[in-house]
C-alpha atoms as a PDB file:
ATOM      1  CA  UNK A   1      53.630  86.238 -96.701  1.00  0.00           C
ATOM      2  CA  UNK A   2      53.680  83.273 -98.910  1.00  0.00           C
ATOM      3  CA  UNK A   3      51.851  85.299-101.897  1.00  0.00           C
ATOM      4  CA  UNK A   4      54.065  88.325-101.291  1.00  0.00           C
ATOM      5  CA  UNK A   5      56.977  86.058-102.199  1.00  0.00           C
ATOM      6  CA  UNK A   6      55.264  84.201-105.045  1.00  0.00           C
ATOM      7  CA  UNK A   7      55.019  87.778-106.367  1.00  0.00           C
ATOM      8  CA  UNK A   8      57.522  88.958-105.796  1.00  0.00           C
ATOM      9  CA  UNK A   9      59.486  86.177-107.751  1.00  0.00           C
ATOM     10  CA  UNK A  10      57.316  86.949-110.623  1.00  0.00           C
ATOM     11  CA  UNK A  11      57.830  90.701-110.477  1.00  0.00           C
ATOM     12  CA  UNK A  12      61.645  89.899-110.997  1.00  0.00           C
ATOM     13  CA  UNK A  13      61.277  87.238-113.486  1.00  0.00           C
ATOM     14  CA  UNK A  14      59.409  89.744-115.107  1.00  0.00           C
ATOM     15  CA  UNK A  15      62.238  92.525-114.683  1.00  0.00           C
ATOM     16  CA  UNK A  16      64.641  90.152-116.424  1.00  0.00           C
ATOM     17  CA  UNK A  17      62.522  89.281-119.398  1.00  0.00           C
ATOM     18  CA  UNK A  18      61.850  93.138-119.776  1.00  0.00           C
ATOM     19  CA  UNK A  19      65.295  94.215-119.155  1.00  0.00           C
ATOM     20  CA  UNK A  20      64.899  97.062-117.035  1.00  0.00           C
ATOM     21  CA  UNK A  21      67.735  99.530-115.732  1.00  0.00           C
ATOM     22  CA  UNK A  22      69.328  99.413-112.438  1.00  0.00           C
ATOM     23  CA  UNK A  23      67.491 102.358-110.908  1.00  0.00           C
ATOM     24  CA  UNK A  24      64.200 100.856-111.319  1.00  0.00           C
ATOM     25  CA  UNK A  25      65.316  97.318-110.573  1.00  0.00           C
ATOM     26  CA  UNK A  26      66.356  99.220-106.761  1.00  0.00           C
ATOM     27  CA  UNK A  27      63.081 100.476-106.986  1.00  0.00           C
ATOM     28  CA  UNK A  28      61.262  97.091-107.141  1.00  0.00           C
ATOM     29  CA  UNK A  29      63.225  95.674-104.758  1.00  0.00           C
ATOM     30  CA  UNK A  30      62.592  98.747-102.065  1.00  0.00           C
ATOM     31  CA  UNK A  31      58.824  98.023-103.060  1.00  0.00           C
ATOM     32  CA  UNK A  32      59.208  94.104-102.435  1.00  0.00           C
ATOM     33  CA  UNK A  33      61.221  95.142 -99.037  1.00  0.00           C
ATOM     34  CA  UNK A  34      58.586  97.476 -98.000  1.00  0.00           C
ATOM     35  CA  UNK A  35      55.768  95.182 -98.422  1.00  0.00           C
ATOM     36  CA  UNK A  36      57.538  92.239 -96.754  1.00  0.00           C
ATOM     37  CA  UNK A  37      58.191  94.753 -93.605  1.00  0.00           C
ATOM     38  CA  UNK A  38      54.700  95.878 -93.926  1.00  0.00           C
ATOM     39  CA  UNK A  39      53.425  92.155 -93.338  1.00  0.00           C
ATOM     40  CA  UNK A  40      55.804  91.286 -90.808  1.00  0.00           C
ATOM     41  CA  UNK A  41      55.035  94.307 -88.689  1.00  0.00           C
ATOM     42  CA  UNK A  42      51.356  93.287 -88.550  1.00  0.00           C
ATOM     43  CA  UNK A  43      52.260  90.207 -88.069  1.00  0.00           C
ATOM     44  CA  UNK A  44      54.006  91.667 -84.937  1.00  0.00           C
ATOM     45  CA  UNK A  45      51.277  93.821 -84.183  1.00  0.00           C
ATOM     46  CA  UNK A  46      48.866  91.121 -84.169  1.00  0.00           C
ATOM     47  CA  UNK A  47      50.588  88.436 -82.323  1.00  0.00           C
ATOM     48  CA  UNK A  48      50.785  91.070 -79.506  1.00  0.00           C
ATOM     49  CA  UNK A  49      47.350  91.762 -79.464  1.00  0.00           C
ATOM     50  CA  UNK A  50      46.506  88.677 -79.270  1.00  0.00           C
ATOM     51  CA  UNK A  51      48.934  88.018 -76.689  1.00  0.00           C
ATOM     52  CA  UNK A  52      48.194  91.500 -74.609  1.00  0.00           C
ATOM     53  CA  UNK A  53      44.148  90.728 -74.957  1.00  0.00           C
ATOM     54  CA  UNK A  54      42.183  87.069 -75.773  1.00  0.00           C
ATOM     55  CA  UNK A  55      39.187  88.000 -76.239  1.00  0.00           C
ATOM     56  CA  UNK A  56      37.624  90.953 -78.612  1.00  0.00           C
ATOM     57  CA  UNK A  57      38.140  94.342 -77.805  1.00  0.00           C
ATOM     58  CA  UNK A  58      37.564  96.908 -80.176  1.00  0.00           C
ATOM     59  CA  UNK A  59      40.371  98.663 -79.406  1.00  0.00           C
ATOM     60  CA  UNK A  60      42.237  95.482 -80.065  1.00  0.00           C
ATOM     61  CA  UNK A  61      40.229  95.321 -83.612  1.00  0.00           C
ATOM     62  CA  UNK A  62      41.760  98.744 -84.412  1.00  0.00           C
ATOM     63  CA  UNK A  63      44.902  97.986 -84.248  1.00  0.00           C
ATOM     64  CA  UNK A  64      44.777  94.970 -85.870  1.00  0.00           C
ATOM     65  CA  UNK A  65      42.935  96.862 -88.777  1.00  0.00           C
ATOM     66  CA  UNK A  66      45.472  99.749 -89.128  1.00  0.00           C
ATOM     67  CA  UNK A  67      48.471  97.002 -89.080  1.00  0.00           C
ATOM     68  CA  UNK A  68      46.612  95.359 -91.946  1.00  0.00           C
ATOM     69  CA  UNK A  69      45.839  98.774 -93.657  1.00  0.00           C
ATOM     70  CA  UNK A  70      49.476  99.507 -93.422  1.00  0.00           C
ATOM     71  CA  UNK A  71      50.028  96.600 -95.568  1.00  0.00           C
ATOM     72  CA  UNK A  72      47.214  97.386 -97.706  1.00  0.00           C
ATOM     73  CA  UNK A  73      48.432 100.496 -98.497  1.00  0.00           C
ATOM     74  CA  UNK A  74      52.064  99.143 -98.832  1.00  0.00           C
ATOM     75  CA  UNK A  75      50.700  96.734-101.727  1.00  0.00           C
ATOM     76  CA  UNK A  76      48.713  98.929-103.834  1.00  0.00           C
ATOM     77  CA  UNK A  77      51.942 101.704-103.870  1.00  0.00           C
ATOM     78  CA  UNK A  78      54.042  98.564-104.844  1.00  0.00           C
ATOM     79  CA  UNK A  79      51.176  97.808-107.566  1.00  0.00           C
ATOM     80  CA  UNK A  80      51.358 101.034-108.793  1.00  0.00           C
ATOM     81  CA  UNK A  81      54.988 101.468-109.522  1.00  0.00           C
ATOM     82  CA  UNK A  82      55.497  98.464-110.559  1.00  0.00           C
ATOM     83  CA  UNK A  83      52.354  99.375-113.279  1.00  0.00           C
ATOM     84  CA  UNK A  84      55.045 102.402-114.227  1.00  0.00           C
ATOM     85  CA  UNK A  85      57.683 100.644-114.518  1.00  0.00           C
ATOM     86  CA  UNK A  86      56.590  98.120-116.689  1.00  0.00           C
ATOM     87  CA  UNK A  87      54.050  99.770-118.907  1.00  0.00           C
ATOM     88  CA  UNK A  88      55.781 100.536-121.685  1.00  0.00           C
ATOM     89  CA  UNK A  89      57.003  96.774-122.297  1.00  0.00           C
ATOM     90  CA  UNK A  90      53.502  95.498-121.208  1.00  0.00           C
ATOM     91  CA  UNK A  91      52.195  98.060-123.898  1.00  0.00           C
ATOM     92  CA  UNK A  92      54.250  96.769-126.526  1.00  0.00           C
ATOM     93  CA  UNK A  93      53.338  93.066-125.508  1.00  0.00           C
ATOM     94  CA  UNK A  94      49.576  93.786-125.564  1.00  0.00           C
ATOM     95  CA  UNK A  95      49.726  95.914-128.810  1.00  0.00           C
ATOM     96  CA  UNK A  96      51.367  92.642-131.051  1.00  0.00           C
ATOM     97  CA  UNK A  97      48.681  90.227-129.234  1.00  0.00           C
ATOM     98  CA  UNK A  98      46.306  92.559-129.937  1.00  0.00           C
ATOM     99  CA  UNK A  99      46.901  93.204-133.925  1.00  0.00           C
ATOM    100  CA  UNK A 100      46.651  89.235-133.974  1.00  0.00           C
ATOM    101  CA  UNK A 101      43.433  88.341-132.201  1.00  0.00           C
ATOM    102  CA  UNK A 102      41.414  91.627-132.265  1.00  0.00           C
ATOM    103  CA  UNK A 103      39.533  90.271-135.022  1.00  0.00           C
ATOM    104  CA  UNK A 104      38.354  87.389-133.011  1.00  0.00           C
ATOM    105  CA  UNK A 105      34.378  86.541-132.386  1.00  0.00           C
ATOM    106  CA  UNK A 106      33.860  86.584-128.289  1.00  0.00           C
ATOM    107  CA  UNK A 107      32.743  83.148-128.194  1.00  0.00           C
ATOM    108  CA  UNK A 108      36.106  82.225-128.096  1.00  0.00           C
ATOM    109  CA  UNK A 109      36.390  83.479-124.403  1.00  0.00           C
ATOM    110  CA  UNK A 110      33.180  81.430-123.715  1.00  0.00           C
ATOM    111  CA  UNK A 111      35.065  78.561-125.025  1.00  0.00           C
ATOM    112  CA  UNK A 112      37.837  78.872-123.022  1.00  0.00           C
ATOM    113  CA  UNK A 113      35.880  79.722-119.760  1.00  0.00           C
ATOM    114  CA  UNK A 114      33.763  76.724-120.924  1.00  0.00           C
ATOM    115  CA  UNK A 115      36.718  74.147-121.191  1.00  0.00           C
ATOM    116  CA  UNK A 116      38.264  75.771-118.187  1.00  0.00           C
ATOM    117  CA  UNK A 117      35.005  74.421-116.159  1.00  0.00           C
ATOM    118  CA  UNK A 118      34.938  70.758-117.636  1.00  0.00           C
ATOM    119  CA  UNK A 119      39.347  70.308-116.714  1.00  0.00           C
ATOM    120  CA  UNK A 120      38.339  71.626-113.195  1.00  0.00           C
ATOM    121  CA  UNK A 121      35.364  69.323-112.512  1.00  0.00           C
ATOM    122  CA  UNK A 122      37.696  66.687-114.376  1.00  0.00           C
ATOM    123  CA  UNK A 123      40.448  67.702-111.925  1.00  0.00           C
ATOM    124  CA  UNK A 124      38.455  67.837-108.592  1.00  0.00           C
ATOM    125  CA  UNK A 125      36.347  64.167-109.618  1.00  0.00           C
ATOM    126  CA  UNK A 126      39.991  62.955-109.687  1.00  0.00           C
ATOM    127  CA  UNK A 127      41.315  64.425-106.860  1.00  0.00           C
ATOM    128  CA  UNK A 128      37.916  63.246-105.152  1.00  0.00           C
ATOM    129  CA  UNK A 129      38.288  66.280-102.983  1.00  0.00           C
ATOM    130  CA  UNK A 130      35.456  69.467-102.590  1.00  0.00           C
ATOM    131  CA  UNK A 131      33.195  70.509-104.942  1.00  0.00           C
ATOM    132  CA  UNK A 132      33.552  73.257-108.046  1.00  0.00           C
ATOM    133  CA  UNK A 133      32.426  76.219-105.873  1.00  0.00           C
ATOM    134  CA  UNK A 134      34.349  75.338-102.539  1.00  0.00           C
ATOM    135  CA  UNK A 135      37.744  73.525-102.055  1.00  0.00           C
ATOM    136  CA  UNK A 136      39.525  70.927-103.978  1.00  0.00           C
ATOM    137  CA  UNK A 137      41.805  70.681-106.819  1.00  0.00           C
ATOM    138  CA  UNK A 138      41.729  72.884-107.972  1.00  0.00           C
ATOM    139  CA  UNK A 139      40.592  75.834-107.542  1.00  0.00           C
ATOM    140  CA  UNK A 140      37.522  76.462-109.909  1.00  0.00           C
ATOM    141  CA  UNK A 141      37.373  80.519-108.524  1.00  0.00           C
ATOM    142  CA  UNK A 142      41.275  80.987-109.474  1.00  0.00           C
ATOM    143  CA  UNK A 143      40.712  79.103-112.872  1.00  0.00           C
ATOM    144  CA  UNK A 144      38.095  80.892-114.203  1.00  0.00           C
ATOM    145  CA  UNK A 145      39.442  84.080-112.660  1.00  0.00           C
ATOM    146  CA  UNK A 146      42.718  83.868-114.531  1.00  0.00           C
ATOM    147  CA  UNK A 147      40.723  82.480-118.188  1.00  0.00           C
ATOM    148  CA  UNK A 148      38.989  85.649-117.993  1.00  0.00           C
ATOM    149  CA  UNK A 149      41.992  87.465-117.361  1.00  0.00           C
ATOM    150  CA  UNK A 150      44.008  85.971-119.892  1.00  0.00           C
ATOM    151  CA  UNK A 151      41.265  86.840-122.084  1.00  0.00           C
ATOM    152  CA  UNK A 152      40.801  90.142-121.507  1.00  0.00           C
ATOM    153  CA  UNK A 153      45.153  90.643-121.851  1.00  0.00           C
ATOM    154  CA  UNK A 154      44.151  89.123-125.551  1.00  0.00           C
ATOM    155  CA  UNK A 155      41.515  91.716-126.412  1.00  0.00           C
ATOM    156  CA  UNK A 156      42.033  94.817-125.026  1.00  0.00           C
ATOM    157  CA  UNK A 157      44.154  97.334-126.687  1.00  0.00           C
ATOM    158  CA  UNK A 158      45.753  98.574-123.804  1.00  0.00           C
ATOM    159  CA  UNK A 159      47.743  97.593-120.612  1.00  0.00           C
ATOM    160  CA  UNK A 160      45.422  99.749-118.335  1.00  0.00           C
ATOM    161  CA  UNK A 161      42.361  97.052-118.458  1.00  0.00           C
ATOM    162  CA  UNK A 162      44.314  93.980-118.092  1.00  0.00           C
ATOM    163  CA  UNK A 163      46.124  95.310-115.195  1.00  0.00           C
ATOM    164  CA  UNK A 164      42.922  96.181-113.321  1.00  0.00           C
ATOM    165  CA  UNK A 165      41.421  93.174-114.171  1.00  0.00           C
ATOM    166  CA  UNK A 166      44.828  91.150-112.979  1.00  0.00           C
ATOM    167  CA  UNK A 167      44.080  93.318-109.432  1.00  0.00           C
ATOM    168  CA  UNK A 168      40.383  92.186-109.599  1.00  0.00           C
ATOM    169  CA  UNK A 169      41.729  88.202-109.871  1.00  0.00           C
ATOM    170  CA  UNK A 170      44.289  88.295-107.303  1.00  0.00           C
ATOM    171  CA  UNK A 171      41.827  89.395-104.672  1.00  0.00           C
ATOM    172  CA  UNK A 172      39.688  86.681-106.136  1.00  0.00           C
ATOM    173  CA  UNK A 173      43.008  84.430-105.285  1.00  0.00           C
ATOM    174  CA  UNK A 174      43.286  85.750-101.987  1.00  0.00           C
ATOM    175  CA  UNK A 175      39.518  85.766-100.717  1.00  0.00           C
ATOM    176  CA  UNK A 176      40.516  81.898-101.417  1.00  0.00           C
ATOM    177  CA  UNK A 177      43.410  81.775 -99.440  1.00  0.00           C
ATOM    178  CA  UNK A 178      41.931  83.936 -96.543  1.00  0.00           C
ATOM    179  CA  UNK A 179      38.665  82.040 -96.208  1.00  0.00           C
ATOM    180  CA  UNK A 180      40.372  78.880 -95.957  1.00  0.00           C
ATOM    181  CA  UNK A 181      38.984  77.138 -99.141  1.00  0.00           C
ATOM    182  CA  UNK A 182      41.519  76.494-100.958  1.00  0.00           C
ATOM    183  CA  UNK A 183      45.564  76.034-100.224  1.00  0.00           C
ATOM    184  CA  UNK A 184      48.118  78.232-101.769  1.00  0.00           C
ATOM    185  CA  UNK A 185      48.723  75.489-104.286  1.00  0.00           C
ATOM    186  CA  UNK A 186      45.655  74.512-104.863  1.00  0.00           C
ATOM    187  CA  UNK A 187      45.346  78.634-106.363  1.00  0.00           C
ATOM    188  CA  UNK A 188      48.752  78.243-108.061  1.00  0.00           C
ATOM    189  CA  UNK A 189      47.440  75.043-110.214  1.00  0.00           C
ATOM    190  CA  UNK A 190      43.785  76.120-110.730  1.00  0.00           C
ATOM    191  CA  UNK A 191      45.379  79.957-112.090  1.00  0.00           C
ATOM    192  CA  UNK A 192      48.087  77.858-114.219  1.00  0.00           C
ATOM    193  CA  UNK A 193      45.229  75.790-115.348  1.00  0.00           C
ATOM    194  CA  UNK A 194      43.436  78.576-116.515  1.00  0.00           C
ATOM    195  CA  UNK A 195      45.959  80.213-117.910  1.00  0.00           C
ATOM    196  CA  UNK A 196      47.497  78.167-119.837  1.00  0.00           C
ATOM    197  CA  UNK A 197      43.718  76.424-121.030  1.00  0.00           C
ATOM    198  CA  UNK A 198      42.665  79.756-122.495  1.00  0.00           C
ATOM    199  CA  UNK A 199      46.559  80.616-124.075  1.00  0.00           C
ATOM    200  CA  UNK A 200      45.861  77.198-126.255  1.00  0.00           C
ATOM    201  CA  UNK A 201      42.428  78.102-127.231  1.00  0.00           C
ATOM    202  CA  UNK A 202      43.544  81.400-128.338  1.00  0.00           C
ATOM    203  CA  UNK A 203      46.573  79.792-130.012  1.00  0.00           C
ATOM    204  CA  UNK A 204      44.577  77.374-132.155  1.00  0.00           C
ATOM    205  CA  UNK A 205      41.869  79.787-133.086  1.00  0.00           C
ATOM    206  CA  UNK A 206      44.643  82.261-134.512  1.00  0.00           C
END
């Protein structure tokens, strides 16, 4: 619930920066809505199971799979629209980066991924907390995840890559979260971190 409303902040944040039009500002917030309900119904659903039965059952396993499905499903229709919505602006935004960096050598990515590494083994010897492949802060996974991402928003020459590749690094994110490595703010600094590293690489090598 917490990342569906760390989203969803961003998805309007984004929708004010873009400037969209009332009808598809409803729309994003009947997609934030229906993902929200989604989560809370499994919730429900799983709190009674739990509840109804203790121990496993695998009837008890199928309904807590559906309920999570239902959210699944919920989040990658959100995804989707919200891809329509803003492609033409994320276009746009990827063609201008583009026309500047295209012409950039590739070991620029392996620099940022590279200086990435060092500030989160700087930042978890500090923190004196895990170790670069499990917990700590922060986290090295989320980091590197969003470098590469960040990257690949610099060189592609479309919004169609970077968008599956920002889908491949929040379930990196989440796998995080859900395994119990890392804390939701422990993701939130090591994906900042990486962001932001591999925006000032790119902005000095202009």
């Amino acid at each position: 619930m917490r990342i569906h409303f760390v989203v969803a902040a961003l998805v309007l944040l984004l929708a004010i920066l873009t400037k969209v039009s009332a009808l598809e500002t409803v729309v994003l917030l009947l997609c934030i809505g229906v993902v929200i309900m989604a989560e809370m119904i499994n919730t429900a659903i799983e709190t009674a199971v739990d509840l109804a039965h203790g121990g496993y059952h695998p009837l008890a396993a199928i309904a807590k799979d559906v309920s999570a499905g239902t959210v699944l499903v919920a989040s990658v229709l959100s995804a989707v629209i919200g891809c329509i919505i803003f492609y033409d602006d994320l276009r746009n935004i990827t063609f201008t980066v583009t026309n500047e960096v295209k012409h950039m050598p590739i070991h620029i990515t392996i620099i940022s991924l590279v200086v990435v590494t060092i500030a989160v083994i700087a930042g978890k010897a500090w923190s004196k907390k895990g170790t670069f492949l499990r917990g700590g802060m922060p986290s090295g996974h989320s980091a590197l995840a969003m470098s590469l991402l960040t990257s690949i928003a610099f060189l592609s020459k479309g919004a169609a890559i970077p968008f599956l590749a920002s889908v491949l690094t929040l379930m990196v994110m989440h796998s995080r979260l859900e395994a119990g490595v890392h804390t939701l703010w422990e993701i939130i600094v090591g994906a900042l971190l990486g962001f932001f590293l591999t925006v000032l690489i790119f902005q000095m090598a202009v």
